[in-house]
PDB file of N, CA and C in Angstrom:
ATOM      1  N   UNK A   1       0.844  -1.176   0.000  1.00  0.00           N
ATOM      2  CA  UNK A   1       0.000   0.000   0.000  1.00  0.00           C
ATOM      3  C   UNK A   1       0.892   1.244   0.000  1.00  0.00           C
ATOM      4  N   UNK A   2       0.690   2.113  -0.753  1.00  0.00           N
ATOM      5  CA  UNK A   2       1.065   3.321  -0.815  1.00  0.00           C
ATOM      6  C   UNK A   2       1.240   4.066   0.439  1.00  0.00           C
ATOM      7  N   UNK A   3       2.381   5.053   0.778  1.00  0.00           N
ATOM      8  CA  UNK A   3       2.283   5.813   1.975  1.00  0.00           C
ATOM      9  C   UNK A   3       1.648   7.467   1.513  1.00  0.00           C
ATOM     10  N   UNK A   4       0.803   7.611   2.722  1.00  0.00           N
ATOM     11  CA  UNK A   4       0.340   8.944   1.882  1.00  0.00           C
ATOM     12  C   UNK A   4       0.952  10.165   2.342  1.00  0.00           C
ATOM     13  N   UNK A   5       1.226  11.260   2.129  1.00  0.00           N
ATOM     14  CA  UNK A   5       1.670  12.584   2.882  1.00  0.00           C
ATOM     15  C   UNK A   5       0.425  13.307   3.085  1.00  0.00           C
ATOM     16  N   UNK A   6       1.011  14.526   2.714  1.00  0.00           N
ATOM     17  CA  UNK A   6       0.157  15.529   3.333  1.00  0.00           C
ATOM     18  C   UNK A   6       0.398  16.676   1.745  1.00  0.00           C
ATOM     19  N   UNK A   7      -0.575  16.826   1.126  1.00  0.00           N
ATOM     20  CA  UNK A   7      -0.563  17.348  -0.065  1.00  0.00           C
ATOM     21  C   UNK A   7      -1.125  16.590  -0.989  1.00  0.00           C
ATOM     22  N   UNK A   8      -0.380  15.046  -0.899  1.00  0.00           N
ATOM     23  CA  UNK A   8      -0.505  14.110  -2.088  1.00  0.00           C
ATOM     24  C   UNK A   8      -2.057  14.583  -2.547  1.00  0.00           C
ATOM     25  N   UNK A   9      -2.543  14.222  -3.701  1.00  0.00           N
ATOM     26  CA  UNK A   9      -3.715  13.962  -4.444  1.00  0.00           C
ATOM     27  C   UNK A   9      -4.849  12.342  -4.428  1.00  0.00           C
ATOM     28  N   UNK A  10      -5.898  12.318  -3.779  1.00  0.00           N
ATOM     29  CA  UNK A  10      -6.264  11.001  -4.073  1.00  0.00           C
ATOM     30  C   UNK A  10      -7.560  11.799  -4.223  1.00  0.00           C
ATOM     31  N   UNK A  11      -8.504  10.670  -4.248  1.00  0.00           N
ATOM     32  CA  UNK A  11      -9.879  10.831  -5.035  1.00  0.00           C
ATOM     33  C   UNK A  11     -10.948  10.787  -3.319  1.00  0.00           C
ATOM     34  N   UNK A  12     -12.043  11.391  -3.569  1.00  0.00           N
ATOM     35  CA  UNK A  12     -13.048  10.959  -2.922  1.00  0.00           C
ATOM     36  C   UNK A  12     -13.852  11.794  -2.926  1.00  0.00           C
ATOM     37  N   UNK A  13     -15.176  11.124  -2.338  1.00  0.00           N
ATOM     38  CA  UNK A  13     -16.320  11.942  -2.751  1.00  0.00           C
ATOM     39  C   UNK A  13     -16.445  13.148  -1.909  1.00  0.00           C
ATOM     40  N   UNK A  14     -16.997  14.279  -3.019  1.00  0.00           N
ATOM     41  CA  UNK A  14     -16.982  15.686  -2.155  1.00  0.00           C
ATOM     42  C   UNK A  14     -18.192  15.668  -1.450  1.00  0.00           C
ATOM     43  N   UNK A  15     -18.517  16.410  -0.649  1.00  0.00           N
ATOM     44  CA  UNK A  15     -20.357  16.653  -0.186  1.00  0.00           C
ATOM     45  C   UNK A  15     -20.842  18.210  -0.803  1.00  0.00           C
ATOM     46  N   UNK A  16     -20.024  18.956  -1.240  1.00  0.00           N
ATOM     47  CA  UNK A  16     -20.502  20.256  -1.578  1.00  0.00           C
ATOM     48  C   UNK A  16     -20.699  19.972  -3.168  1.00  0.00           C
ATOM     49  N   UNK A  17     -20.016  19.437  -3.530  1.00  0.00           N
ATOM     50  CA  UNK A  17     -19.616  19.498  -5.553  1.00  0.00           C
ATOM     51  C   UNK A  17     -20.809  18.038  -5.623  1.00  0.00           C
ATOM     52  N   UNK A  18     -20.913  16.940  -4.538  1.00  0.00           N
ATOM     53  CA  UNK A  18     -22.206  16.066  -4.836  1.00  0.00           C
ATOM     54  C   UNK A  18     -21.556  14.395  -5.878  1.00  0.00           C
ATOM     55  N   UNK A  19     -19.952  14.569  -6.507  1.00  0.00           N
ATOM     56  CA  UNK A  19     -19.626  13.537  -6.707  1.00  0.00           C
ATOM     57  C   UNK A  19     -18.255  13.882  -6.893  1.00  0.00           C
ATOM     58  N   UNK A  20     -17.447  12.561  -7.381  1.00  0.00           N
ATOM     59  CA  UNK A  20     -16.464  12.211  -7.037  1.00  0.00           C
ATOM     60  C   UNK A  20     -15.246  12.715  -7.345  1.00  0.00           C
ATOM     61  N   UNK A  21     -14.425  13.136  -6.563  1.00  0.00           N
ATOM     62  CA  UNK A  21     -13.538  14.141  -7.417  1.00  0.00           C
ATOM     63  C   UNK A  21     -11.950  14.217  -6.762  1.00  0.00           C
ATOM     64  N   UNK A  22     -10.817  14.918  -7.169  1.00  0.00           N
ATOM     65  CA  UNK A  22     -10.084  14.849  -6.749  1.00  0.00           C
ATOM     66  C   UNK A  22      -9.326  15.211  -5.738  1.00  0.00           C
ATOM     67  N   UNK A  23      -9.220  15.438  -4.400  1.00  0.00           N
ATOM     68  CA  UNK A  23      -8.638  15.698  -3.354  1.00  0.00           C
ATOM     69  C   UNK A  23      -7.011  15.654  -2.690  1.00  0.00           C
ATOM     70  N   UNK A  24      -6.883  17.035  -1.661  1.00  0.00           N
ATOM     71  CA  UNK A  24      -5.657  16.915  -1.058  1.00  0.00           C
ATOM     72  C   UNK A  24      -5.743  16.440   0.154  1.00  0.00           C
ATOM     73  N   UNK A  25      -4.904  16.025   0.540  1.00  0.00           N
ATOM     74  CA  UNK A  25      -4.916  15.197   1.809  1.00  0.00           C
ATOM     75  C   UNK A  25      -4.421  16.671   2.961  1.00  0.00           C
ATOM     76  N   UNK A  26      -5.426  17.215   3.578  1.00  0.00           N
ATOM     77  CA  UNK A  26      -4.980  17.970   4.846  1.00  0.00           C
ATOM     78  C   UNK A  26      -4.077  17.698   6.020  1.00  0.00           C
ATOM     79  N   UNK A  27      -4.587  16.766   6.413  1.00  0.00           N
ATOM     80  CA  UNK A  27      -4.451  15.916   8.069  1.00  0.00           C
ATOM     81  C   UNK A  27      -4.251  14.822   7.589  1.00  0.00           C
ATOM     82  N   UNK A  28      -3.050  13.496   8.238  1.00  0.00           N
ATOM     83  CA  UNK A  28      -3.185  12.212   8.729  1.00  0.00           C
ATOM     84  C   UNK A  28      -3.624  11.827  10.079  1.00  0.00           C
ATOM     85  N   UNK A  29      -4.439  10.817  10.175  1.00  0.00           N
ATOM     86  CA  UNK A  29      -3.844  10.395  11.376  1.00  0.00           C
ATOM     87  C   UNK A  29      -3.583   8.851  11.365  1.00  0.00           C
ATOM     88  N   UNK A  30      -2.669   8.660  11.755  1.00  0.00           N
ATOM     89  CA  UNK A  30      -1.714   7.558  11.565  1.00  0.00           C
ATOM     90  C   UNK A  30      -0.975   7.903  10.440  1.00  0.00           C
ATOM     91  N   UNK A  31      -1.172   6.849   9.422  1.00  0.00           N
ATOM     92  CA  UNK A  31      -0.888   6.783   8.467  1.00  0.00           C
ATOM     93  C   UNK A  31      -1.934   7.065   7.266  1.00  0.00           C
ATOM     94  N   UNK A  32      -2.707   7.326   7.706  1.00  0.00           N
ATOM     95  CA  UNK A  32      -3.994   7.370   7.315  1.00  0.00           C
ATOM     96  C   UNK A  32      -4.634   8.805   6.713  1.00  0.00           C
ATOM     97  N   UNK A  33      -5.373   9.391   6.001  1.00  0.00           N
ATOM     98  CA  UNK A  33      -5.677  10.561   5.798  1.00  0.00           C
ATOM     99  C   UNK A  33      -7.185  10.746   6.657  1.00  0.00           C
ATOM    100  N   UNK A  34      -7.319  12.190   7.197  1.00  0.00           N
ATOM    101  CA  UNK A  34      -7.903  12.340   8.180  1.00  0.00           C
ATOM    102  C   UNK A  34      -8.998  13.213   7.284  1.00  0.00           C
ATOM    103  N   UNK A  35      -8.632  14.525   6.900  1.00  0.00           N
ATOM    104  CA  UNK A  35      -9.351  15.098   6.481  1.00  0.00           C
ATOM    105  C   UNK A  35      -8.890  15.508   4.836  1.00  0.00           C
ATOM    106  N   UNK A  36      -9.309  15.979   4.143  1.00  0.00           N
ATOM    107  CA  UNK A  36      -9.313  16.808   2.643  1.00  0.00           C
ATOM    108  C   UNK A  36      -9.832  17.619   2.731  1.00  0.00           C
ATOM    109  N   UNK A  37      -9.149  18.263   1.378  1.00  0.00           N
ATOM    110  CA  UNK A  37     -10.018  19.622   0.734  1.00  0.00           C
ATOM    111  C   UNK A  37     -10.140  19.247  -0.900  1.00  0.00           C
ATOM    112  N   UNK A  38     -11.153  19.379  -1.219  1.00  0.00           N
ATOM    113  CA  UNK A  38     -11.459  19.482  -2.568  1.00  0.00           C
ATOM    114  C   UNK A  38     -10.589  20.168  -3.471  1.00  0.00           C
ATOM    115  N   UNK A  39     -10.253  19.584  -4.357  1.00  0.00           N
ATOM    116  CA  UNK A  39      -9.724  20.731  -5.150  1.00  0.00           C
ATOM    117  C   UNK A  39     -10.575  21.420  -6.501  1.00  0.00           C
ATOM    118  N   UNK A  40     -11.862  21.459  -6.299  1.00  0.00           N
ATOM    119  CA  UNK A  40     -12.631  21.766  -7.234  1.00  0.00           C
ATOM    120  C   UNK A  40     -13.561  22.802  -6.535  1.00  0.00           C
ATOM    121  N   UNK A  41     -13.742  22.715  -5.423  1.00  0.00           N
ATOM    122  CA  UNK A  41     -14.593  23.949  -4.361  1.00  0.00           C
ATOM    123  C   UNK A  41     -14.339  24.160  -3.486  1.00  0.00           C
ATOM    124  N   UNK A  42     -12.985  23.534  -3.378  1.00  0.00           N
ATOM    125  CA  UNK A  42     -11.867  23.807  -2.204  1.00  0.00           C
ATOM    126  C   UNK A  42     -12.370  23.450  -0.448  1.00  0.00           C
ATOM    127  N   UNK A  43     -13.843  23.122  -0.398  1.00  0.00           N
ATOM    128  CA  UNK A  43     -13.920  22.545   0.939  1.00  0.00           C
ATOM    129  C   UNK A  43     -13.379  21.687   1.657  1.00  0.00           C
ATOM    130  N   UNK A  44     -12.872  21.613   3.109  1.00  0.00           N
ATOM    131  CA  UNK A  44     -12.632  20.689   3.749  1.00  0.00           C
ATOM    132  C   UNK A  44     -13.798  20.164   4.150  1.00  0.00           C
ATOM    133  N   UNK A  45     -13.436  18.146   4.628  1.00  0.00           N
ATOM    134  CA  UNK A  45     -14.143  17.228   4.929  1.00  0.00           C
ATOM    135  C   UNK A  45     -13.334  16.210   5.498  1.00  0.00           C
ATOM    136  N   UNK A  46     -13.719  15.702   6.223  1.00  0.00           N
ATOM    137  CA  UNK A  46     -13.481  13.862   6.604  1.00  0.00           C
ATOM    138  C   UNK A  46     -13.073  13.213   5.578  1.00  0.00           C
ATOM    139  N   UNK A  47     -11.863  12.562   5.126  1.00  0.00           N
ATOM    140  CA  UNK A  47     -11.894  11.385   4.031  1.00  0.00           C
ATOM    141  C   UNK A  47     -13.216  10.252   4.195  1.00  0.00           C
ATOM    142  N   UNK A  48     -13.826  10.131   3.182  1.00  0.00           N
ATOM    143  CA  UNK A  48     -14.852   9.227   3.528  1.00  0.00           C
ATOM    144  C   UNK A  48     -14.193   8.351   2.462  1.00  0.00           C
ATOM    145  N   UNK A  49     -13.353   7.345   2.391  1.00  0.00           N
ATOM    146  CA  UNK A  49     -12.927   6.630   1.512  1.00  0.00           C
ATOM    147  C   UNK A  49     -13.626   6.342   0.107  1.00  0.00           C
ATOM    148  N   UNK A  50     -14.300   7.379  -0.754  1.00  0.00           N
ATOM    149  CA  UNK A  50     -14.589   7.253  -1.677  1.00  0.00           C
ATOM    150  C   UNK A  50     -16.538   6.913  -1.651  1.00  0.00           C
ATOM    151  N   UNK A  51     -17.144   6.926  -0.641  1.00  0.00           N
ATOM    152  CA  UNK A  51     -18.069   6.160   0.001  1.00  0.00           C
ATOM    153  C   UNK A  51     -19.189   7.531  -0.245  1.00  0.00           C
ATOM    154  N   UNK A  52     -20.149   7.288  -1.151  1.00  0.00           N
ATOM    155  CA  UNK A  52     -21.004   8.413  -0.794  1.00  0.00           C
ATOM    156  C   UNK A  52     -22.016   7.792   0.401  1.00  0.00           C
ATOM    157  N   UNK A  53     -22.186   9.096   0.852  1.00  0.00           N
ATOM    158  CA  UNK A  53     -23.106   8.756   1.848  1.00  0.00           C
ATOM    159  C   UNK A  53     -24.377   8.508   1.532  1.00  0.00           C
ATOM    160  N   UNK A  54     -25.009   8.014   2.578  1.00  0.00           N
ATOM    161  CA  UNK A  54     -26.647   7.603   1.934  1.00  0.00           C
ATOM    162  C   UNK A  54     -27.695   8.072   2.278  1.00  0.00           C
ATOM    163  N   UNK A  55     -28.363   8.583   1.045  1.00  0.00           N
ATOM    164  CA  UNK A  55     -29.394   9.958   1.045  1.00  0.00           C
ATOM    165  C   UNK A  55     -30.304   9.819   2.261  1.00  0.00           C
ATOM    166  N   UNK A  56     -30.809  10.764   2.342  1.00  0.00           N
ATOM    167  CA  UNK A  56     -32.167  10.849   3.128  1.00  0.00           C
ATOM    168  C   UNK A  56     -33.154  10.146   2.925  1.00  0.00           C
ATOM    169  N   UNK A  57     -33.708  10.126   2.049  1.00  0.00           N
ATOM    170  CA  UNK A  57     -34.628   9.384   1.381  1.00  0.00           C
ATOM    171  C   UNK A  57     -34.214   7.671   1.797  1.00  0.00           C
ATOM    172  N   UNK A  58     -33.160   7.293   1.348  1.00  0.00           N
ATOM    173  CA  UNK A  58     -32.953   5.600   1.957  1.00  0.00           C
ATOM    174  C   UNK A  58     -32.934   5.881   3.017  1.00  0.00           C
ATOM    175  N   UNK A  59     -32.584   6.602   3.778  1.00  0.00           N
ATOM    176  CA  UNK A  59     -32.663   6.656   5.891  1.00  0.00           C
ATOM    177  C   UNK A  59     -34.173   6.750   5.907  1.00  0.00           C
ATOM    178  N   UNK A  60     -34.978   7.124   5.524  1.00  0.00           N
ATOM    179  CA  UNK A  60     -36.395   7.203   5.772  1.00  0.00           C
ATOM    180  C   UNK A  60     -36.688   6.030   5.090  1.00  0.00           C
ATOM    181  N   UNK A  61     -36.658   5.698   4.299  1.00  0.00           N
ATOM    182  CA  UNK A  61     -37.554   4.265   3.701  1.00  0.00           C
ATOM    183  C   UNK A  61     -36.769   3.004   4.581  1.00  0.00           C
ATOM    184  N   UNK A  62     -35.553   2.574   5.098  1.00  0.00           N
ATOM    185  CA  UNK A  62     -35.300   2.073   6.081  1.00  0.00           C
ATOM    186  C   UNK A  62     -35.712   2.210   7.593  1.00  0.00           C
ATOM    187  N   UNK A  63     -36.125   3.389   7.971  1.00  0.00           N
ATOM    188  CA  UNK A  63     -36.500   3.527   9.316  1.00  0.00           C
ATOM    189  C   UNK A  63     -38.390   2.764   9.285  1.00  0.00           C
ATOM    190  N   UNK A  64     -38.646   3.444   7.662  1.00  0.00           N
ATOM    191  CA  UNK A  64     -40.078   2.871   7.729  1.00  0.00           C
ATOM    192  C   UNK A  64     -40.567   1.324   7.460  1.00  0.00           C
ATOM    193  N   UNK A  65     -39.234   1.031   6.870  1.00  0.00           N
ATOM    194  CA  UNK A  65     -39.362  -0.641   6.490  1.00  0.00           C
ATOM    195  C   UNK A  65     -39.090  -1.457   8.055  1.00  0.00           C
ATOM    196  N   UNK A  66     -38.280  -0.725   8.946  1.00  0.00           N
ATOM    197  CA  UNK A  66     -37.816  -1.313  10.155  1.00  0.00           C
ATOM    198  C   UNK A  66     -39.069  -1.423  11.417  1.00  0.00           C
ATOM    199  N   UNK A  67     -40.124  -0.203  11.043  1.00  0.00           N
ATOM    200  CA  UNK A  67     -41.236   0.001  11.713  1.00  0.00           C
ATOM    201  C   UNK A  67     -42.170  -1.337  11.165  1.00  0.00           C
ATOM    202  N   UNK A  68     -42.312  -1.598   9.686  1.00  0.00           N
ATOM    203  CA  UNK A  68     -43.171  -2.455   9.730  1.00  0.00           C
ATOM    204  C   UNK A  68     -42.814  -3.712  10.246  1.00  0.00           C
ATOM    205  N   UNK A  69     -41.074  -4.232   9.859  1.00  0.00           N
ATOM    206  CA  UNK A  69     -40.841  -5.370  10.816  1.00  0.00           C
ATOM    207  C   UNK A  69     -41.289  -5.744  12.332  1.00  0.00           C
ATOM    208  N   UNK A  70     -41.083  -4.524  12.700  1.00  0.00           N
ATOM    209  CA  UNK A  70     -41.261  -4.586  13.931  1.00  0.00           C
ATOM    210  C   UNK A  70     -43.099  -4.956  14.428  1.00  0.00           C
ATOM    211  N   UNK A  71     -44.506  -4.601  13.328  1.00  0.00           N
ATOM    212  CA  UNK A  71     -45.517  -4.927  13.957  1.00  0.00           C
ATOM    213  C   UNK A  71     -45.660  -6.619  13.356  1.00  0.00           C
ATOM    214  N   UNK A  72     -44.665  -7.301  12.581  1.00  0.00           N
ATOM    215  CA  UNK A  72     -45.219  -8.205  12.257  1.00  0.00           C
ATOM    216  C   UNK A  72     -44.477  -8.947  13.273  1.00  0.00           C
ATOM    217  N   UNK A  73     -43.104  -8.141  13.773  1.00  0.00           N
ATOM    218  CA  UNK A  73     -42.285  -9.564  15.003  1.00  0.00           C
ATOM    219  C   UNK A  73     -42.051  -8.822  15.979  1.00  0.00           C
ATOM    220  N   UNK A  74     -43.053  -8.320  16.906  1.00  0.00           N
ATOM    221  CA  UNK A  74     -42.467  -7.061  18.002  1.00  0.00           C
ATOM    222  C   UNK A  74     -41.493  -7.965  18.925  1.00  0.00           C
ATOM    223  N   UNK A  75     -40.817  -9.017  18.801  1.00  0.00           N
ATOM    224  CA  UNK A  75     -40.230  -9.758  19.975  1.00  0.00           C
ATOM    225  C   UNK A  75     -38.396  -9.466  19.508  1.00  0.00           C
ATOM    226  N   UNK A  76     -38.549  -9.210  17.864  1.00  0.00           N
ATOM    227  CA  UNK A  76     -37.283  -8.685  17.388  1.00  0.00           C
ATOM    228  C   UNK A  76     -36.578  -7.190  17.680  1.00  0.00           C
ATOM    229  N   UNK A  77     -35.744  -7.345  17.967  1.00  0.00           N
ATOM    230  CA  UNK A  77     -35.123  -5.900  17.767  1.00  0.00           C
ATOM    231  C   UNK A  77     -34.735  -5.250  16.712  1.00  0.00           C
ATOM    232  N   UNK A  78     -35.214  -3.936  17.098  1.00  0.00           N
ATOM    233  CA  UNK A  78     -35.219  -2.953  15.714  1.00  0.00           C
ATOM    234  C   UNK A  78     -33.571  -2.750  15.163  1.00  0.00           C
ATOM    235  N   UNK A  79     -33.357  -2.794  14.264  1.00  0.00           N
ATOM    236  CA  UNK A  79     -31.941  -2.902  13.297  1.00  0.00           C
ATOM    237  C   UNK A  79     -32.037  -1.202  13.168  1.00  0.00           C
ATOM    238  N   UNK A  80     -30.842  -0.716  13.332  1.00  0.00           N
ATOM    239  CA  UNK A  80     -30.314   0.710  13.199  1.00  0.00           C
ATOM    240  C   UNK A  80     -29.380   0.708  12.247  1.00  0.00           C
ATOM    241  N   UNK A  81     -29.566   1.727  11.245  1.00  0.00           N
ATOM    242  CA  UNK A  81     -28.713   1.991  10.410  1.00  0.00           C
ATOM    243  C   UNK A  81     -27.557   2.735  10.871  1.00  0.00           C
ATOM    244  N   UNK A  82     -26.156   2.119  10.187  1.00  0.00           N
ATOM    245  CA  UNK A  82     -24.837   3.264  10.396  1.00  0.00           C
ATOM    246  C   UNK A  82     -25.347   4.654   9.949  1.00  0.00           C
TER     247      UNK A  82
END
């Protein structure tokens, strides 16, 4: 595996620009990259390893699919999304 610095260029998804794009590495921690900045709208963020996050819309149709499990097996426990 590659060692990363602090400058280098890698990819991941922005949250302001909405997809995937190219990034500087701000912060490590460890060895690891901690945070970025875009280099297309220049925001900082969390490295989210390339991972878009998951809309609103699936957090609501999961919370509502988890409600109906729950009246057909109330003895189960309700499953929480990351």
């Amino acid at each position: 595996m590659a060692q990363f610095r602090l400058g280098d260029v890698i990819d991941d998804w922005c949250i302001k620009c909405r997809r995937l794009t190219n990034h500087s590495i701000v912060s490590l921690l460890g060895d690891q990259p901690a945070k970025v900045r875009c280099r297309t709208c220049y925001s900082d963020h969390d490295y989210r390893h390339e991972q878009q996050p998951p809309s609103k819309k699936d957090l609501k149709k999961a919370d509502l699919f988890g409600e109906v499990l729950a009246k057909i097996d109330p003895a189960a426990p309700p499953k929480k999304h990351p």
